[in-house]
N, C-alpha and C. Protein backbone atom coordinates (compact mmCIF):
# COMPACT_ATOMS: atom_id res chain seq x y z
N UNK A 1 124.61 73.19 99.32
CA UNK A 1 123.64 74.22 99.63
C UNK A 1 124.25 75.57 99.27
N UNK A 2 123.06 76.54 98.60
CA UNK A 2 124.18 77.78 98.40
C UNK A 2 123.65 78.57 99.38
N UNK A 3 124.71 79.53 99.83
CA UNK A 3 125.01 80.40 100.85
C UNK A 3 124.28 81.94 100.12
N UNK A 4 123.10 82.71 101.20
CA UNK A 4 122.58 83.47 100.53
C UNK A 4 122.59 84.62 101.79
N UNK A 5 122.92 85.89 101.37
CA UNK A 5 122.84 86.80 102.50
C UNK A 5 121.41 86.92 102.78
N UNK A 6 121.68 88.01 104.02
CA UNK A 6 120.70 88.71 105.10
C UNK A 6 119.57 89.63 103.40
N UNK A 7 118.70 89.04 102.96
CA UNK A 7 118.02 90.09 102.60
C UNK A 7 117.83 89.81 100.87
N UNK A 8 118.43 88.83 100.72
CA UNK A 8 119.02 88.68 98.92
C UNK A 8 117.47 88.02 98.62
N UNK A 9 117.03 88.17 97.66
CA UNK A 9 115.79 88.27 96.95
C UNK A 9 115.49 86.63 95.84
N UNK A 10 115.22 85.58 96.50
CA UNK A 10 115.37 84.24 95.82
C UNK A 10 113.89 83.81 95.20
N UNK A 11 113.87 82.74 94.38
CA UNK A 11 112.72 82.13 94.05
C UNK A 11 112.90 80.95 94.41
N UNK A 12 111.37 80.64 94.99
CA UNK A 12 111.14 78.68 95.37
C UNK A 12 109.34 78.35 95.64
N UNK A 13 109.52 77.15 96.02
CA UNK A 13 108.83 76.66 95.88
C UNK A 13 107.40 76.10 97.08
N UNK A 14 106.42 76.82 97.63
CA UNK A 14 105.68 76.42 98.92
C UNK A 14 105.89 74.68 98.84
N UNK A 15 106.51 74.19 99.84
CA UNK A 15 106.52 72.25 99.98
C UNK A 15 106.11 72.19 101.05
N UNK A 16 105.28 72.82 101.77
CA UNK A 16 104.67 72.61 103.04
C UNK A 16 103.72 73.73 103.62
N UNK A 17 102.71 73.31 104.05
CA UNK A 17 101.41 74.50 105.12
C UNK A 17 101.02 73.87 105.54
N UNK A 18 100.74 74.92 106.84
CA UNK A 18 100.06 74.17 108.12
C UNK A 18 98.72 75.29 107.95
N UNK A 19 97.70 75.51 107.02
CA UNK A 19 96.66 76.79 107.41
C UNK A 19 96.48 77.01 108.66
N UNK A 20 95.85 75.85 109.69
CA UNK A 20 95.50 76.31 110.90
C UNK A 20 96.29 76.75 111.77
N UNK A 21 97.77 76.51 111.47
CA UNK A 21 98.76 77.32 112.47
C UNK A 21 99.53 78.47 111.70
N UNK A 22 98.97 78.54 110.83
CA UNK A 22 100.00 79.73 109.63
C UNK A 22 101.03 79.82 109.29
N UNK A 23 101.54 78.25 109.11
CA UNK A 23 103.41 78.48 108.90
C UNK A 23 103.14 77.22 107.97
N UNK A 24 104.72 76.92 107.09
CA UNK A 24 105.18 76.05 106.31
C UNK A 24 106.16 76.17 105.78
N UNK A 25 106.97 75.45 104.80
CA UNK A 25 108.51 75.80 104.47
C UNK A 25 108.30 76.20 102.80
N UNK A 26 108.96 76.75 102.24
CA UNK A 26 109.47 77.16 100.85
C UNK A 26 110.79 76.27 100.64
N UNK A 27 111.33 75.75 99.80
CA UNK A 27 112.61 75.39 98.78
C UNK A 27 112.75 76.06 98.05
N UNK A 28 113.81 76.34 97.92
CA UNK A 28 114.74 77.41 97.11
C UNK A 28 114.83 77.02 95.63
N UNK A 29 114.59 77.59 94.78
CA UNK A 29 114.73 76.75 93.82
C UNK A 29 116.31 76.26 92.94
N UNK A 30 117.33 77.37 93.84
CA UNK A 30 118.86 77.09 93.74
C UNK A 30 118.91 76.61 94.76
N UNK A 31 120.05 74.97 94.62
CA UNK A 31 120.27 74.75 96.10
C UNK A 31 119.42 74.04 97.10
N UNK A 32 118.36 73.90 96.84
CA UNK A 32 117.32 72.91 97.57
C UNK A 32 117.17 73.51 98.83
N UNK A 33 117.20 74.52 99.47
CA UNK A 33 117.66 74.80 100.99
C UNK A 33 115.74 75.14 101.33
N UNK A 34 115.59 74.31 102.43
CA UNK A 34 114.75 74.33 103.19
C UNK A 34 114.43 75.33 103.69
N UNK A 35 113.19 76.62 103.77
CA UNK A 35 112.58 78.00 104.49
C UNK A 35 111.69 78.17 105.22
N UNK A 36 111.74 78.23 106.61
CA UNK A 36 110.23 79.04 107.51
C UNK A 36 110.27 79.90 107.17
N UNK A 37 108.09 79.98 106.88
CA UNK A 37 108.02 80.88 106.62
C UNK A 37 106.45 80.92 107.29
N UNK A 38 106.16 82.11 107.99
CA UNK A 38 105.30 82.22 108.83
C UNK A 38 103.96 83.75 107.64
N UNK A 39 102.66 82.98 108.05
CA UNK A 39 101.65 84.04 107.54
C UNK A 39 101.77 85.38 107.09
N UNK A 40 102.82 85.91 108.39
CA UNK A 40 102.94 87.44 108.25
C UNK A 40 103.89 87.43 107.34
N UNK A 41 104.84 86.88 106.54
CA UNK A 41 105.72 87.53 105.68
C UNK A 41 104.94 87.54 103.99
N UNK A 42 103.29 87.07 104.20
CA UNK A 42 102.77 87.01 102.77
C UNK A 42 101.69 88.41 103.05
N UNK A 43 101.76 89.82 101.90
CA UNK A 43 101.12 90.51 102.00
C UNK A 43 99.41 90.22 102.90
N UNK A 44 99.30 90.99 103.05
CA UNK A 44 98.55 90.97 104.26
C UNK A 44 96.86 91.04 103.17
N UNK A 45 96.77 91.70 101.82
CA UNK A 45 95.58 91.64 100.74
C UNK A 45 95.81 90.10 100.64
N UNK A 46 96.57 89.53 100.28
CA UNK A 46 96.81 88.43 100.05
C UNK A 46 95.78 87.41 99.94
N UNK A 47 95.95 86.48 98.97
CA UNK A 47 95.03 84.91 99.12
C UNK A 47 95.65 84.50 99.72
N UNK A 48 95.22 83.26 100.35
CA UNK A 48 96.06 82.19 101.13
C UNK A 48 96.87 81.42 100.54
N UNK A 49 97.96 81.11 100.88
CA UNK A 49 99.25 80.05 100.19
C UNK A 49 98.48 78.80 100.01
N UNK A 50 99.03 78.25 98.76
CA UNK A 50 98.61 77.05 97.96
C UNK A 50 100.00 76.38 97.87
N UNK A 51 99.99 74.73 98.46
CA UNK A 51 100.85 73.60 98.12
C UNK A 51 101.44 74.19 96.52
N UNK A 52 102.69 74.62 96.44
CA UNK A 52 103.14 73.90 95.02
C UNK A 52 103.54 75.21 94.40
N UNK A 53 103.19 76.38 95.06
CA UNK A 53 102.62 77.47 94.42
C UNK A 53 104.24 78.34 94.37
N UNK A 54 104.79 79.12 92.80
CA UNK A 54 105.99 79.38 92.71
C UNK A 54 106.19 81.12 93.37
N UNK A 55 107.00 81.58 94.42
CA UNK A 55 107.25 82.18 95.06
C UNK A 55 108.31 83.09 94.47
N UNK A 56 108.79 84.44 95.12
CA UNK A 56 109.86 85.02 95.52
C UNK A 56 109.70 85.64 96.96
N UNK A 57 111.23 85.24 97.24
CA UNK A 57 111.34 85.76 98.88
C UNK A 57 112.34 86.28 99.48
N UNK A 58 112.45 86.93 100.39
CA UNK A 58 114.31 87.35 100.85
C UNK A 58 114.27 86.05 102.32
N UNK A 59 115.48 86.07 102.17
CA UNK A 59 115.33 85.25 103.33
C UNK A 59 116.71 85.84 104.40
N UNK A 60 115.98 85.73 106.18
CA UNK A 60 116.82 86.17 107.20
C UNK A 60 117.09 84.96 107.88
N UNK A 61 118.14 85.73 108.46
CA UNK A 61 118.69 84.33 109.90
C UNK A 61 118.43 84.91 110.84
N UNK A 62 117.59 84.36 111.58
CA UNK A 62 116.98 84.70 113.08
C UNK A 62 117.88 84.10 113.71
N UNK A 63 117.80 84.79 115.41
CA UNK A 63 118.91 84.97 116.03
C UNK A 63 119.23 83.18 116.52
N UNK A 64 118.37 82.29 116.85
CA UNK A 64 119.09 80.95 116.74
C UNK A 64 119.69 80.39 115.56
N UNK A 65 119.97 80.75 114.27
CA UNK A 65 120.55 80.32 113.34
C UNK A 65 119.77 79.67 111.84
N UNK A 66 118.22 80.07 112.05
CA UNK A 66 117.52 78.87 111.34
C UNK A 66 117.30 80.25 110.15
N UNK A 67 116.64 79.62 109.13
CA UNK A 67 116.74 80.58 107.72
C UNK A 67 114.85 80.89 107.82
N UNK A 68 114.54 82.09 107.62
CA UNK A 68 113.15 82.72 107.67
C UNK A 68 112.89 83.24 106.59
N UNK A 69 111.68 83.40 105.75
CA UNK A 69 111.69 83.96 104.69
C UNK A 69 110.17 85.32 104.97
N UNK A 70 111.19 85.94 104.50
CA UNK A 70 110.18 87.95 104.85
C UNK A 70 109.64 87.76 103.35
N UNK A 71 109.02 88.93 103.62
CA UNK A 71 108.18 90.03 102.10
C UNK A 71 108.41 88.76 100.85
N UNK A 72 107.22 87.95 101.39
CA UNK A 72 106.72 86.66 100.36
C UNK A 72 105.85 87.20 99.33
N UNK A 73 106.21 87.27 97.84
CA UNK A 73 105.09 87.42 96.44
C UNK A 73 104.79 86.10 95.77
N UNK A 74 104.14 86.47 95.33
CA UNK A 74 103.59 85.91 94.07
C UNK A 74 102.62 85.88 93.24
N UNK A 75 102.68 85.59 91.94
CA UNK A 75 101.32 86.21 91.07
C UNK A 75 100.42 85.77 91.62
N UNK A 76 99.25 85.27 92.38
CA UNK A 76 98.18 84.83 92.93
C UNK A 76 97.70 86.20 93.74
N UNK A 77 99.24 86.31 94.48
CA UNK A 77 99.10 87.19 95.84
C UNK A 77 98.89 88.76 95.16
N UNK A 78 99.93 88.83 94.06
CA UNK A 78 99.80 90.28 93.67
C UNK A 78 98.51 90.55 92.73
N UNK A 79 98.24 89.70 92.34
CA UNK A 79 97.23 89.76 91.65
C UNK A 79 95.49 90.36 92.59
N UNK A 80 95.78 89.39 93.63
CA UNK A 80 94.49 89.47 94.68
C UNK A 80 94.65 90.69 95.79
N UNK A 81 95.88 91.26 95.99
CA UNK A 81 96.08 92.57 96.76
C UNK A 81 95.55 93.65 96.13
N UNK A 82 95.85 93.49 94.20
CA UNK A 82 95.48 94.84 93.20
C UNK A 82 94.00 94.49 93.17
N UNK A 83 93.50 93.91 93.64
CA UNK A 83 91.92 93.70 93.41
C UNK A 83 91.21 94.52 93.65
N UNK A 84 90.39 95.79 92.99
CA UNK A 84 89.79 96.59 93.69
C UNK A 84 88.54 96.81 94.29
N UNK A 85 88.54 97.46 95.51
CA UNK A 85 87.61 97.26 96.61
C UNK A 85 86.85 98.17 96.41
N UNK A 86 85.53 97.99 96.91
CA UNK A 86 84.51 98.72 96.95
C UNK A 86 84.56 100.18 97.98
N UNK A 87 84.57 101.03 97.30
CA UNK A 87 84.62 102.29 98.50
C UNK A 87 83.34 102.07 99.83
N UNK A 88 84.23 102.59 100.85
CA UNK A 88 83.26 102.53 101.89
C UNK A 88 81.98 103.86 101.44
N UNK A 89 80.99 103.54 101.95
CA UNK A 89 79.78 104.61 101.51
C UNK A 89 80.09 105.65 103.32
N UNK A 90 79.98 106.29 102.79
CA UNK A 90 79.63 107.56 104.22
C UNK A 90 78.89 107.32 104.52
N UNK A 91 78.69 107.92 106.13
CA UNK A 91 77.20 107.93 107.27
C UNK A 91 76.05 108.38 106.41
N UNK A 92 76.35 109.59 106.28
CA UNK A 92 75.43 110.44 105.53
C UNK A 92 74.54 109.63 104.26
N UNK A 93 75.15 109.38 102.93
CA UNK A 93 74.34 108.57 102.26
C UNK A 93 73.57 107.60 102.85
N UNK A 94 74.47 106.69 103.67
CA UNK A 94 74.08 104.96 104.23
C UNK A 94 72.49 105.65 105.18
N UNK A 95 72.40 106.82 105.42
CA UNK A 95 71.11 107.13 106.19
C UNK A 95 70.11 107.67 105.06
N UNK A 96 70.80 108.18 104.20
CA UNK A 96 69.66 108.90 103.25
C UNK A 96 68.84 107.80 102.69
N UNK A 97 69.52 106.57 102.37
CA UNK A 97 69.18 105.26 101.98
C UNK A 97 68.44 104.37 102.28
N UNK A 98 68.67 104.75 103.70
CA UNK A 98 68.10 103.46 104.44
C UNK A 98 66.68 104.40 105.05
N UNK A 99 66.50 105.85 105.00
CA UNK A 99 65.60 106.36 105.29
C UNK A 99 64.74 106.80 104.34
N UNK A 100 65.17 107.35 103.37
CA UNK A 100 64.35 107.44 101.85
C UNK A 100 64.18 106.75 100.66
N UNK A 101 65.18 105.42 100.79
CA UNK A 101 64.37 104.20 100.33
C UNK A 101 65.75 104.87 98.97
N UNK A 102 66.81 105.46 99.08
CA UNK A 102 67.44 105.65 97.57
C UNK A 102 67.00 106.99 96.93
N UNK A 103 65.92 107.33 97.37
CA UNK A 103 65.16 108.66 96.80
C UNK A 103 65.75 110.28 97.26
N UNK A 104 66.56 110.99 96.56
CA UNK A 104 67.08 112.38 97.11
C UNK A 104 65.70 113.50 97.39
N UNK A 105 65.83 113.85 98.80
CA UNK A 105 64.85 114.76 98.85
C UNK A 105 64.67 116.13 97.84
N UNK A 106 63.24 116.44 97.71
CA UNK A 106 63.36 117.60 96.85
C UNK A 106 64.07 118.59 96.99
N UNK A 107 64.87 119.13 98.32
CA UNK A 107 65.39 120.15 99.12
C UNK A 107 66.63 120.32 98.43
N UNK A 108 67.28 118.97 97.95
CA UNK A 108 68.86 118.84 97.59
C UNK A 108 69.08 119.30 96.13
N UNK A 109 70.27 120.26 96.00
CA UNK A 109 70.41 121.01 95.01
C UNK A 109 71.64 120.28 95.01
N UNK A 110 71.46 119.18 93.28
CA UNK A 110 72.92 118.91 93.16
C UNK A 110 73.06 119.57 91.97
């Protein structure tokens, strides 16, 4: 097994999810070493983790000794975070809209 510090930046492999409880393990792809890794360490835009799917991760040792993996990427994930979102509409329009049917009153000087 290779020995990896507090924080060092690895690639592997999702070999396990639980969706309904939000956890599963990663393999390293040096070294075979087995990773928890819990929902919150995959951006939060994020798609959901897919069986099989190729990763980078840092990985910590929590205070009983077991190996955790933080700030989880991958092209799926970065891809679906840069996705761009629809601006929220203001009060103001969302009423002009829903009261004049889309139509700017004659009054408005744009």
């Amino acid at each position: 097994m290779v020995d990896v510090d507090d924080g060092t930046r690895v690639t592997g492999t999702l070999t396990a999810w639980n969706d309904d409880r939000g956890f599963g393990f990663l393999t390293t792809d040096v070294g075979d070493r087995r990773v928890f890794v819990h929902i919150s360490a995959f951006p939060r835009a994020s798609v959901r983790p897919v069986l099989g799917e190729s990763v980078s991760f840092e990985i910590e040792t929590a205070p009983d000794g077991r190996s955790l993996a933080r700030r989880v990427t991958g092209e799926r994930m970065v891809r679906a975070a840069a996705a761009p979102r629809k601006a929220a509409e203001s009060p103001r329009r969302r009423f002009a809209r829903r009261i004049l049917g889309g139509r700017r009153p004659a009054s408005f000087d744009y």
